[in-house]
Protein backbone atom coordinates (compact mmCIF):
# COMPACT_ATOMS: atom_id res chain seq x y z
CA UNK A 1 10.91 98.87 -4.16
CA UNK A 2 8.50 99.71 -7.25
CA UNK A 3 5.71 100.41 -4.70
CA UNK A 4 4.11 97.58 -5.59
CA UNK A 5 3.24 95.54 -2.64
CA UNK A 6 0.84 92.61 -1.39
CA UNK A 7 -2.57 93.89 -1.38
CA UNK A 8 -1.81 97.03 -3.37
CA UNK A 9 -4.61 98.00 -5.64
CA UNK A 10 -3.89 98.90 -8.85
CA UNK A 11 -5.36 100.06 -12.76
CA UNK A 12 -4.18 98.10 -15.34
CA UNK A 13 -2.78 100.23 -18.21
CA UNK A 14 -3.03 97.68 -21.04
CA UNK A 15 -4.49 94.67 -22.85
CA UNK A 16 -8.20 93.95 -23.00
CA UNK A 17 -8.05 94.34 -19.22
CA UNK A 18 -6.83 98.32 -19.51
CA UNK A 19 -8.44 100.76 -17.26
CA UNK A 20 -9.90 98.15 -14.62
CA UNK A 21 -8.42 97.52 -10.98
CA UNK A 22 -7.23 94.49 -9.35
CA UNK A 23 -4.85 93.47 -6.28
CA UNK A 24 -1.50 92.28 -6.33
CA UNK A 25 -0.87 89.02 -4.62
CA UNK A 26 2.43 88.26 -5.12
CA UNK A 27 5.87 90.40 -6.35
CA UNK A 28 7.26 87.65 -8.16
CA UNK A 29 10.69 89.37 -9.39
CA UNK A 30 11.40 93.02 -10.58
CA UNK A 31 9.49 92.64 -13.68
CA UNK A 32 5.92 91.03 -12.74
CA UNK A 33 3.58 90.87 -10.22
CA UNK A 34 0.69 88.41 -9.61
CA UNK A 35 -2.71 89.82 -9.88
CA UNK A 36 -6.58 89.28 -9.16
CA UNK A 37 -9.21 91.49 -9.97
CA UNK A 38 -11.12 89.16 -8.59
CA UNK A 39 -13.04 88.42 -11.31
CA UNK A 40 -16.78 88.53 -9.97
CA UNK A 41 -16.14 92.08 -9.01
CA UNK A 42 -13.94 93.63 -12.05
CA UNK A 43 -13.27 90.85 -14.78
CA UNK A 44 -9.66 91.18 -14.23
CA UNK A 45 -8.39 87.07 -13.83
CA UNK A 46 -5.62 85.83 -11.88
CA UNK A 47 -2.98 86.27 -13.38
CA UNK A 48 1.04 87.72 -13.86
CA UNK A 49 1.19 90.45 -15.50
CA UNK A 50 4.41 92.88 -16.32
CA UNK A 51 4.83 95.69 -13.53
CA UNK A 52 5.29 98.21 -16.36
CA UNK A 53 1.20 97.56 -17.52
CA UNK A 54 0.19 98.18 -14.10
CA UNK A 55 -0.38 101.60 -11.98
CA UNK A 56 -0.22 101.28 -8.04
CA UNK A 57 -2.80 103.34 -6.72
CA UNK A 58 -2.58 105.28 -2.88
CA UNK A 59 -5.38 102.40 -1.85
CA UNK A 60 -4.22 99.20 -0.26
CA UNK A 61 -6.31 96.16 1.16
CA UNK A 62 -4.58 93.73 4.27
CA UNK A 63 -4.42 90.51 2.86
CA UNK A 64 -1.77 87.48 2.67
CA UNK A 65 0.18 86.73 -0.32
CA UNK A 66 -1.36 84.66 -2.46
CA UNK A 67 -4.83 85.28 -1.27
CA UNK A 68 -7.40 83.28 -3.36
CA UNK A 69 -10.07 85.50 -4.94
CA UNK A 70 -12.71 84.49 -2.08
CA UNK A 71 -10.00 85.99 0.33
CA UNK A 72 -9.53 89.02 -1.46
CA UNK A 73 -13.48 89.74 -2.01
CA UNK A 74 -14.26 89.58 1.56
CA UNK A 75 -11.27 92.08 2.37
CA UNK A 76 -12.34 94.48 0.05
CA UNK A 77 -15.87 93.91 1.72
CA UNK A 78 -14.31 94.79 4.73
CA UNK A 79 -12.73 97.85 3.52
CA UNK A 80 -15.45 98.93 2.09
CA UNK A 81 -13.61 99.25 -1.32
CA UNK A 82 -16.31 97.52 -3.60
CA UNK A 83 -17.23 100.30 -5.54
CA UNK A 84 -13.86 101.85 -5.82
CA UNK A 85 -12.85 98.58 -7.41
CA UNK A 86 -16.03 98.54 -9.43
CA UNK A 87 -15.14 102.29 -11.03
CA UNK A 88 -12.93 102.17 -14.54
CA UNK A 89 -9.91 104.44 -15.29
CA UNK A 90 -9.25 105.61 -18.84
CA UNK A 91 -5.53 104.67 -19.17
């Protein structure tokens, strides 16, 4: 395994998304993962993106695959991860 896994949080490392965080939803096959910033929080959208433009960081939230953004907001609420998600990386 990649160490990407549902509810992993992780920094995007390209596109006009690069440097923001989001959670992975879904492992959808070696080569892409499903991803939600959610978008009130970090502008990142739902989307699939290619496991090679994504960095997992040590952080990890508990929710279910396929979690819709609502979902994901309140368990980063909950883990008090807000503002980590809120801070940018330089990739």
């Amino acid at each position: 395994m990649t160490g990407f896994d549902v509810g992993r949080i992780c920094v995007k490392l390209s596109g006009r998304e690069a440097g923001k965080k989001c959670v992975v939803l879904d492992v959808v096959d070696k080569n892409f993962a499903l991803v939600t910033g959610p978008p009130k929080l970090t502008e990142v959208k739902r989307r699939r993106v290619n496991i090679q433009h994504i960095e997992a960081t040590p952080e990890h939230v508990e929710i279910k695959k396929g979690a819709t953004d609502e979902e994901v907001m309140k368990a980063l609420e909950k883990a008090k991860k807000s503002a980590f998600m809120k801070s940018e990386v330089k990739p």
